[in-house]
Protein backbone atom coordinates (compact mmCIF):
# COMPACT_ATOMS: atom_id res chain seq x y z
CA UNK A 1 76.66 -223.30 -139.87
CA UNK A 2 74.99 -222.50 -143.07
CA UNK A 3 75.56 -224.41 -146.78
CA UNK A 4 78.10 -221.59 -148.03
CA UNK A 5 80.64 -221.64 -144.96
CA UNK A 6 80.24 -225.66 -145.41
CA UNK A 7 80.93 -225.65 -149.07
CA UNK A 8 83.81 -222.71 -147.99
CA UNK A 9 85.57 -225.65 -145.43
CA UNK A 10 84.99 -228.29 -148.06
CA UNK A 11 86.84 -226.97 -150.52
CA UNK A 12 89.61 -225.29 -148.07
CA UNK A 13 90.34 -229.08 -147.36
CA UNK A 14 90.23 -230.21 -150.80
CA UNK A 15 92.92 -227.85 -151.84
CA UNK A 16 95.05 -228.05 -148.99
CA UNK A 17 94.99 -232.17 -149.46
CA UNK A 18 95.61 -231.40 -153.13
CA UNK A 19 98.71 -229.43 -151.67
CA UNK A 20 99.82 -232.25 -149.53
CA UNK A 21 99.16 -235.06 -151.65
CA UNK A 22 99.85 -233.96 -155.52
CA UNK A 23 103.88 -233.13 -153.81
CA UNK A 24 104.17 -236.87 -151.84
CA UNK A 25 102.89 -238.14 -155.28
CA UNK A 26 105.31 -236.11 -157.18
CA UNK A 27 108.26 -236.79 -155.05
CA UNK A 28 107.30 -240.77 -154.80
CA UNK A 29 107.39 -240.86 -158.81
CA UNK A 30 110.57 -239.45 -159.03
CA UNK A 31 112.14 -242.06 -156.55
CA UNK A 32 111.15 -244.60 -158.23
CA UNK A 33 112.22 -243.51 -161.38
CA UNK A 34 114.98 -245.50 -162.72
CA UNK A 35 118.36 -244.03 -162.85
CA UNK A 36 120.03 -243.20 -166.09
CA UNK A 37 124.40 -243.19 -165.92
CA UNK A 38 125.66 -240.64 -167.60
CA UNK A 39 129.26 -239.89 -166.55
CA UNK A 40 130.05 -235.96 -167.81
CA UNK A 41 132.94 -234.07 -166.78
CA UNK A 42 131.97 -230.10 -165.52
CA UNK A 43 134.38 -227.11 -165.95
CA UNK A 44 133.44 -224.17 -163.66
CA UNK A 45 136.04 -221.64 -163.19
CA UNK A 46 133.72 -218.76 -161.66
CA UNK A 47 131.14 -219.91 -159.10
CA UNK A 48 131.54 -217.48 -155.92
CA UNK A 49 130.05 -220.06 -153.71
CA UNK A 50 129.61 -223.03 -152.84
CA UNK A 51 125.95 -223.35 -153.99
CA UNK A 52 127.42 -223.63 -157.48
CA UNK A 53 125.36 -220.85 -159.17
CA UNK A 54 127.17 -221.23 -162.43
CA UNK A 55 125.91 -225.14 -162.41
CA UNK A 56 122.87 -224.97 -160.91
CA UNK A 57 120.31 -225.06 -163.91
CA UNK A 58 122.78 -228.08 -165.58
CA UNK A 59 121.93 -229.88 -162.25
CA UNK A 60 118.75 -229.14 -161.75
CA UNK A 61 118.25 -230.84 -165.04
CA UNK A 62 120.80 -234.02 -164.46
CA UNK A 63 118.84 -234.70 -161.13
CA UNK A 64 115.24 -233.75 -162.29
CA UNK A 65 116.26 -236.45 -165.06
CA UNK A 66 118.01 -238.74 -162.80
CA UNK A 67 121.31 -238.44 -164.88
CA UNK A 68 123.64 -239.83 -162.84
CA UNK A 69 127.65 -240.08 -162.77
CA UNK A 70 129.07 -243.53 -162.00
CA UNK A 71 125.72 -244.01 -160.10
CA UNK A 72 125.33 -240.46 -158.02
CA UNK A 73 123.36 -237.74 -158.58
CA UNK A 74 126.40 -234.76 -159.50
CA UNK A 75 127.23 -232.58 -156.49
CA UNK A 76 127.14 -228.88 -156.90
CA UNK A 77 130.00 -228.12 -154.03
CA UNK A 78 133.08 -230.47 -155.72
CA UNK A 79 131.69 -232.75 -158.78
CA UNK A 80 133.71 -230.13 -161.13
CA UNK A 81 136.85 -229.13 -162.83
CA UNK A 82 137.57 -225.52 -161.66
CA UNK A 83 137.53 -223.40 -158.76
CA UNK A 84 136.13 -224.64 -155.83
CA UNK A 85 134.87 -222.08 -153.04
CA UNK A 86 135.59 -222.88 -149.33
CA UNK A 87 134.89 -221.21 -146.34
CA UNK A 88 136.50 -217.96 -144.60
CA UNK A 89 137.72 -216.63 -148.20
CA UNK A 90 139.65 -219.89 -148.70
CA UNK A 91 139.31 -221.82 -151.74
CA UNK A 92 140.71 -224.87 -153.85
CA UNK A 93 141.89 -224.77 -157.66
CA UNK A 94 140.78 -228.44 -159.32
CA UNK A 95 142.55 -227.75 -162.60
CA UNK A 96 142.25 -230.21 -166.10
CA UNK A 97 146.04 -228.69 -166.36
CA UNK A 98 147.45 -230.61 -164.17
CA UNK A 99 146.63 -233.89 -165.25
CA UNK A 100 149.26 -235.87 -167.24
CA UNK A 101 148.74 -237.02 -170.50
CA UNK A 102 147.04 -240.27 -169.11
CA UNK A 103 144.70 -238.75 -167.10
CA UNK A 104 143.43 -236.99 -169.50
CA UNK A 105 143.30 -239.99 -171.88
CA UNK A 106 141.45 -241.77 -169.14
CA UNK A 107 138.53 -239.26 -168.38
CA UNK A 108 137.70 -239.42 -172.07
CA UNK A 109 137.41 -243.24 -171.94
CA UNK A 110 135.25 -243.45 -168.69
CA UNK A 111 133.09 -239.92 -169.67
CA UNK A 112 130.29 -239.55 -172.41
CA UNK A 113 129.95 -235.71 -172.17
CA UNK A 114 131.99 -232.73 -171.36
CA UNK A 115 130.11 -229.35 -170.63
CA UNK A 116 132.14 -225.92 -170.03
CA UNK A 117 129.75 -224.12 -167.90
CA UNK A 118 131.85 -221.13 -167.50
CA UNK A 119 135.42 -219.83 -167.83
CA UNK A 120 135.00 -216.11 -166.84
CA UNK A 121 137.25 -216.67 -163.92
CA UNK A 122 137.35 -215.55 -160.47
CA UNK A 123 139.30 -211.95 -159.84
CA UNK A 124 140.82 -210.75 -156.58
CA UNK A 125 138.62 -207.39 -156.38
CA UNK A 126 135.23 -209.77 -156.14
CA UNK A 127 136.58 -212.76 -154.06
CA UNK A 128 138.45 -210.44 -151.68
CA UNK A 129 136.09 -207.70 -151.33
CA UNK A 130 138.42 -205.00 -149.76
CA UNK A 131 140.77 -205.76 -152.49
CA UNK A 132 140.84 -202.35 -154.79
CA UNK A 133 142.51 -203.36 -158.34
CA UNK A 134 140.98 -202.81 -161.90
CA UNK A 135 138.92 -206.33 -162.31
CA UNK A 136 141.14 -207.37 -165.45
CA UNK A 137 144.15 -206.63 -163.50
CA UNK A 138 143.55 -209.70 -160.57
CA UNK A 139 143.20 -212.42 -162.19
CA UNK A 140 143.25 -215.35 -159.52
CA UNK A 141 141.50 -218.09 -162.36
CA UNK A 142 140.00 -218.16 -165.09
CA UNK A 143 140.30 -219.12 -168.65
CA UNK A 144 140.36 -222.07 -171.08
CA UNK A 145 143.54 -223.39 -170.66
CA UNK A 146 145.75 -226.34 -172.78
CA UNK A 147 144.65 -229.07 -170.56
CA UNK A 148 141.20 -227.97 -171.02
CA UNK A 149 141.62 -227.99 -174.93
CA UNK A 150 143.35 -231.72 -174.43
CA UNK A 151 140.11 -233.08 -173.03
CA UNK A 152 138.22 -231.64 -175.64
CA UNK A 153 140.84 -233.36 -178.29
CA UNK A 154 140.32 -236.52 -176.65
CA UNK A 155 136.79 -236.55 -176.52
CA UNK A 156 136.76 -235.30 -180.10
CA UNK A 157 138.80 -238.46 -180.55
CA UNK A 158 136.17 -240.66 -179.13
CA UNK A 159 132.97 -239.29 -180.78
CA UNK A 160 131.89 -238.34 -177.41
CA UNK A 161 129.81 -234.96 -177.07
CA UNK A 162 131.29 -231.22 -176.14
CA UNK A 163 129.05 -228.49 -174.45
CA UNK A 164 130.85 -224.85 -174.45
CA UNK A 165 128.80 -222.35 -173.02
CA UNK A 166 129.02 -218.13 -173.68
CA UNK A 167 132.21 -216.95 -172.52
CA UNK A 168 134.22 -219.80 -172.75
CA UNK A 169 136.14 -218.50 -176.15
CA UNK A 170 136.23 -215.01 -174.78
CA UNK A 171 138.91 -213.38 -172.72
CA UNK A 172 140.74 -214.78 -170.35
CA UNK A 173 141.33 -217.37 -172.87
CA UNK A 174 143.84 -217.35 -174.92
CA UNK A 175 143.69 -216.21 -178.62
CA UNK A 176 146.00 -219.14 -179.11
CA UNK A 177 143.46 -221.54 -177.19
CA UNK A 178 140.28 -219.82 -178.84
CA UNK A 179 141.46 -220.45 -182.45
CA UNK A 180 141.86 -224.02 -182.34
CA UNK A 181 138.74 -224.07 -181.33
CA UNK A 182 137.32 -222.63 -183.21
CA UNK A 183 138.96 -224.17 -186.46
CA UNK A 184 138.58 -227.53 -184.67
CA UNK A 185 134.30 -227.07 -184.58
CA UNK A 186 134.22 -224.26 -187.45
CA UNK A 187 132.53 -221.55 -186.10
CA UNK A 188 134.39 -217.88 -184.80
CA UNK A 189 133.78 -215.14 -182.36
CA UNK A 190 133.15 -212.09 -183.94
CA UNK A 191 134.71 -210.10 -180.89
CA UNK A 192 131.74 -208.50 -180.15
CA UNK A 193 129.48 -209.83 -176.65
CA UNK A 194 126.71 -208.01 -175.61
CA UNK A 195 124.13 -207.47 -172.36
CA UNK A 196 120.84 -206.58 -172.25
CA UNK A 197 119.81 -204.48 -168.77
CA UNK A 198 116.56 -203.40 -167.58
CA UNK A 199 118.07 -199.86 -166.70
CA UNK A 200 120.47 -198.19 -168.77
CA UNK A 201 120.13 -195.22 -165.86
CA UNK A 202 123.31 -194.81 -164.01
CA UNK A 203 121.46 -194.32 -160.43
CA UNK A 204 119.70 -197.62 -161.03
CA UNK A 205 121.64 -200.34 -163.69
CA UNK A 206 123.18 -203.44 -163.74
CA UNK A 207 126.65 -202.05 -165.51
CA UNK A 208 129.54 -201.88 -163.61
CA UNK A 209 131.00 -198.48 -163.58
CA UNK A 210 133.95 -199.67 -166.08
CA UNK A 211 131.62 -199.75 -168.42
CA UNK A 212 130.24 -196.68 -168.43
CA UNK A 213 132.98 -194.74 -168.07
CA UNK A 214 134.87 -196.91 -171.14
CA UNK A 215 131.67 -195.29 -172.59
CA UNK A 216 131.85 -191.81 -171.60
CA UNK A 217 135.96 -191.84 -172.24
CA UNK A 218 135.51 -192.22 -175.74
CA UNK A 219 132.30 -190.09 -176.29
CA UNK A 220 132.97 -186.86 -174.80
CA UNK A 221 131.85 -187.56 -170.86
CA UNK A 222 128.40 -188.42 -172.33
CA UNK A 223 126.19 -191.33 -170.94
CA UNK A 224 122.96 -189.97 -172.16
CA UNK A 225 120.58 -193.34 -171.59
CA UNK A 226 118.04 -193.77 -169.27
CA UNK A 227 115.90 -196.84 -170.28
CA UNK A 228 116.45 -200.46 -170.63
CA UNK A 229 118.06 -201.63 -173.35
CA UNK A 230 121.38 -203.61 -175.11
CA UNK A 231 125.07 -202.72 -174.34
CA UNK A 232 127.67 -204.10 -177.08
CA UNK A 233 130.99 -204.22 -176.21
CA UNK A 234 134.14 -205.73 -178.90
CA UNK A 235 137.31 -207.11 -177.66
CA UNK A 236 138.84 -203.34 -178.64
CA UNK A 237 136.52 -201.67 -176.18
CA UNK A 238 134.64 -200.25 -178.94
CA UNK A 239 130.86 -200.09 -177.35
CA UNK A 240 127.51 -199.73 -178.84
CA UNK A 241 124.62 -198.55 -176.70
CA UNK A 242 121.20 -199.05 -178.25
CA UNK A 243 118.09 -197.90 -175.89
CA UNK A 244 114.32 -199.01 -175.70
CA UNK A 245 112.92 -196.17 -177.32
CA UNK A 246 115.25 -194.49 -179.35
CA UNK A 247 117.34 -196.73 -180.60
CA UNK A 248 115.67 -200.07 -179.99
CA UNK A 249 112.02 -200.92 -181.17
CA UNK A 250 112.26 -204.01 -178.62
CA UNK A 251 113.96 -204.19 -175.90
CA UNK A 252 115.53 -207.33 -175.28
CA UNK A 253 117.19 -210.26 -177.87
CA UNK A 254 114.75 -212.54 -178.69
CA UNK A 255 115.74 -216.28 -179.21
CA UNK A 256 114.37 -217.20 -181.84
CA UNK A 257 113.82 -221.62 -182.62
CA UNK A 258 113.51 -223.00 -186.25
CA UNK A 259 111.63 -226.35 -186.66
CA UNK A 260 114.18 -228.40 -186.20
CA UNK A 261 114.92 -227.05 -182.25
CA UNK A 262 111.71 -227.39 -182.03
CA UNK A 263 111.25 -230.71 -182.97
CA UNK A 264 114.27 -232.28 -181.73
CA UNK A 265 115.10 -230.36 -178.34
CA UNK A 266 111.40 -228.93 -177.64
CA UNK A 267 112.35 -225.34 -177.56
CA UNK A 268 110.19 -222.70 -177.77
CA UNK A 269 109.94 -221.27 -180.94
CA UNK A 270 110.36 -217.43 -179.45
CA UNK A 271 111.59 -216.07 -176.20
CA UNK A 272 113.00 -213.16 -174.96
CA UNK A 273 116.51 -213.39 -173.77
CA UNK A 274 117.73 -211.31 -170.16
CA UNK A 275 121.59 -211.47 -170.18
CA UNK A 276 125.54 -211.76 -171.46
CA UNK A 277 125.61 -213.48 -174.93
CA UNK A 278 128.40 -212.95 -177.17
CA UNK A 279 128.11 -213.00 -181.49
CA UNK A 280 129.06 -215.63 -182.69
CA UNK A 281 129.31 -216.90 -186.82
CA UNK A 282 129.81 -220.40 -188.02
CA UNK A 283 129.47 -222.01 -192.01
CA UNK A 284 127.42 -225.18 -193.06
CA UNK A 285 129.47 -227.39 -191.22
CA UNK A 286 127.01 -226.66 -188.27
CA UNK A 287 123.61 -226.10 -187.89
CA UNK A 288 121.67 -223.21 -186.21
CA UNK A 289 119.31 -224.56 -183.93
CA UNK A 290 118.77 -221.05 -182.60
CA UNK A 291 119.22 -216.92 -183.27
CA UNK A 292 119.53 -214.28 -181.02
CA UNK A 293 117.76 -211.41 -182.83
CA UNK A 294 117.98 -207.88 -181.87
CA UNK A 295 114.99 -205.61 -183.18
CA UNK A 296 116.40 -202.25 -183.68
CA UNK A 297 114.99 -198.83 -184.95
CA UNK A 298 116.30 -197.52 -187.96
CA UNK A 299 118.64 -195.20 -186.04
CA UNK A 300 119.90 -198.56 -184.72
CA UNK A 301 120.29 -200.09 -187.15
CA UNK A 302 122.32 -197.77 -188.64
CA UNK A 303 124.58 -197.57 -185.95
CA UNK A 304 124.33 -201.60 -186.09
CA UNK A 305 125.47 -201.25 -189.68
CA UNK A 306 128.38 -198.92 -188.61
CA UNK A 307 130.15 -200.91 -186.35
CA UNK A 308 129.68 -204.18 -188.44
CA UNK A 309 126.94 -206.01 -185.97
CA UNK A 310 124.72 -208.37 -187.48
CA UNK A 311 120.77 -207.77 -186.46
CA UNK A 312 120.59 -211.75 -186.17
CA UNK A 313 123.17 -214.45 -184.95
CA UNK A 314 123.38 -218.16 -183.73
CA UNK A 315 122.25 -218.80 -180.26
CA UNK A 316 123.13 -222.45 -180.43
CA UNK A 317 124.94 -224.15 -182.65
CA UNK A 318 125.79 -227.79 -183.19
CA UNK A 319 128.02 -230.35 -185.62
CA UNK A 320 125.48 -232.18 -187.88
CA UNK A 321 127.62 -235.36 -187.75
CA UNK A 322 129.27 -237.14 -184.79
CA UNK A 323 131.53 -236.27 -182.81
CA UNK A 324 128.57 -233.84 -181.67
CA UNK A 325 129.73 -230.65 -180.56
CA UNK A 326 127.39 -227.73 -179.22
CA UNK A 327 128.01 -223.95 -178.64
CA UNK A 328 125.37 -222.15 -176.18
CA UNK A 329 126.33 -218.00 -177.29
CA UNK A 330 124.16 -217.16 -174.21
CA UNK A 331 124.87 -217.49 -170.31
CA UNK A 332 122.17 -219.61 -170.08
CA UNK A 333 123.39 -221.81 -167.25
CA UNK A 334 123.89 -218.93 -164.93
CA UNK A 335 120.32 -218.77 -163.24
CA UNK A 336 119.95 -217.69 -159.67
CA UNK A 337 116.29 -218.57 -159.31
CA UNK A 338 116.77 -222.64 -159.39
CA UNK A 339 116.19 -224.18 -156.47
CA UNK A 340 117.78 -228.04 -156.39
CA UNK A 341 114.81 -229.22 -154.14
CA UNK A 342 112.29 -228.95 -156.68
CA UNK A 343 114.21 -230.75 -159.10
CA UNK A 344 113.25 -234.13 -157.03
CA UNK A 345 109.44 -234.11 -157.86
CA UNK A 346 108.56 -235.63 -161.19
CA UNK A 347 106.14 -233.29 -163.66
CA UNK A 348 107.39 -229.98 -162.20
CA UNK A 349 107.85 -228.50 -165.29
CA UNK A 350 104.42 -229.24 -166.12
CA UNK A 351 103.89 -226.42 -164.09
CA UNK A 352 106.49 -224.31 -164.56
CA UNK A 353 104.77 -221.34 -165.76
CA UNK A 354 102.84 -220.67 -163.13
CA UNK A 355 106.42 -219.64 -161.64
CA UNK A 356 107.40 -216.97 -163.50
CA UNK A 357 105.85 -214.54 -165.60
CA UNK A 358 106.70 -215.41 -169.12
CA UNK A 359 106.46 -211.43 -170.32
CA UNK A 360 108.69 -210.20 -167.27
CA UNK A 361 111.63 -209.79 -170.00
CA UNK A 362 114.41 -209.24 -167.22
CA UNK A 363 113.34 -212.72 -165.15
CA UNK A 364 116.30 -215.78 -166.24
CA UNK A 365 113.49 -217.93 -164.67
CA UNK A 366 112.32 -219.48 -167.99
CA UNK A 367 116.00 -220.76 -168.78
CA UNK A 368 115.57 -223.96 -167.30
């Protein structure tokens, strides 16, 4: 055997140890890690399955971390408030509405954190797939509700820490229920939420068909977009349409960081942004940790400017003084890409971008 096929086997070995060993060392490290309690309380009222899809990236976090509540790692099938998927189209509602008025005082004493993942709901015409109804017609759950909005009084209560995510102000909650939220943490929904898509092309996009046609209803039959681009939509059904290309100079939001995200929460200080957000404005009382910022064309920004739609809005926003509250205005839980194994080998995310490609604008990958 000559020197090159030896130095070939040599370092075949080498790496394939390095792939044995660098993972046993990985996983070891994160055993012995020591466990940090956390005790949170998770509202999901729209995961399909029971793999939790909604949660998953929350999770993967709270075990990567070793967060723990009342000394287990969280469980993606039942540790949650919400609907709970089961088998053979069966399912279980675990609702904060039902609770008395003790209950509820009790989960705030024994819990440091409440995070509302999602409140979209669940609908008849996706859980029971033969089931032909308009989506907004079938409810089956979904929604903020009262005895949500009493947990979030009593934690208030306690200077303990609330997490609302996206949609959680939107419909199916309640005006009622959004409002004192919103005076409670002083921010408001501007009743417009938006989507970016990689293909605005009918044959080939991410829209549902109600969409399009809401479109094409109130502009002559016309869906005259091809490319990727940003879909607005208000609570009125007025919709704004602006396409890489014509209307759009970029095509995705960007999320942009000032220096104090940066600082404090290590984001990074620009990234482009694949999915639902909704628009969102809030006065000093909060700060802006992070903006969505669309880049439009001057066409676009014109029609921007015609429909009232600000180029630049918060991403996140949080209370400056205790009791901390935080609103995510993106969907950035929802990622279908994490996979809870990883999450048990410590300094992961040290290598993190060698699993996606960071300029692949449509990947949710990098929300982690």
């Amino acid at each position: 055997m000559d020197l090159h096929k030896i130095f070939q086997h040599k370092v075949l070995l080498i790496l394939v140890l390095f792939l044995l060993i660098v993972p046993l060392f990985m996983w070891c490290f994160w055993l012995i890690s020591p466990h940090k309690n956390l005790n949170m309380v998770t509202v999901d009222k729209t995961s399909m399955t029971q793999e939790g899809l909604e949660r998953k990236s929350l999770y993967w976090i709270l075990h990567y971390k070793k967060y723990t509540n009342f000394g287990n790692l969280p469980s993606l099938k039942d540790g949650h408030y919400g609907f709970l998927p089961r088998d053979c189209d069966n399912y279980a509602i675990r609702d904060l509405g039902n609770l008395d008025e003790q209950e509820i005082e009790n989960l705030a004493d024994v819990n440091n954190l409440m995070f509302v993942l999602d409140t979209y709901g669940v609908y008849k015409s996706n859980w029971f797939k033969d089931f032909n109804l308009p989506a907004r017609d079938n409810l089956i759950y979904g929604g903020l509700n009262q005895g949500d909005l009493d947990l979030i009084d009593a934690m208030h209560r306690r200077n303990k820490t609330v997490i609302l995510e996206f949609n959680s102000i939107v419909p199916p909650t309640s005006s009622n229920i959004r409002r004192k939220i919103e005076n409670k943490y002083n921010f408001e929904w501007t009743g417009w939420q938006g989507r970016f898509v990689t293909s605005l092309d009918t044959n080939d996009t991410q829209l549902s068909p109600h969409l399009i046609e809401l479109y094409k209803k109130r502009h002559t039959g016309s869906w005259p977009f091809h490319n990727s681009g940003i879909v607005l939509i208000n609570k009125n059904n007025d919709m704004v349409v602006l396409e890489t290309g014509r209307t759009l100079a970029r095509p995705s939001p960007i999320i942009e960081t000032g220096k104090y995200g940066r600082k404090v929460y290590d984001l990074p200080k620009k990234i482009h942004y694949p999915f639902w957000f909704n628009i969102v404005k809030s006065d000093t009382s909060n700060r802006t940790v992070a903006n969505f910022k669309i880049y439009p064309t001057h066409t676009g920004r014109c029609l921007l400017v015609k429909y009232g739609i600000p180029r630049s809005f918060p991403a996140i926003i949080q209370n400056t003084r205790p009791p901390y509250f935080y609103y995510m205005a993106g969907d950035f839980s929802d990622n279908p890409a994490k996979n809870m194994v990883t999450s048990h080998f410590k300094g992961i995310t040290l290598f993190r971008k060698s699993f996606y490609g960071e300029d692949n604008i449509s990947s949710r990958k990098s929300f982690l």
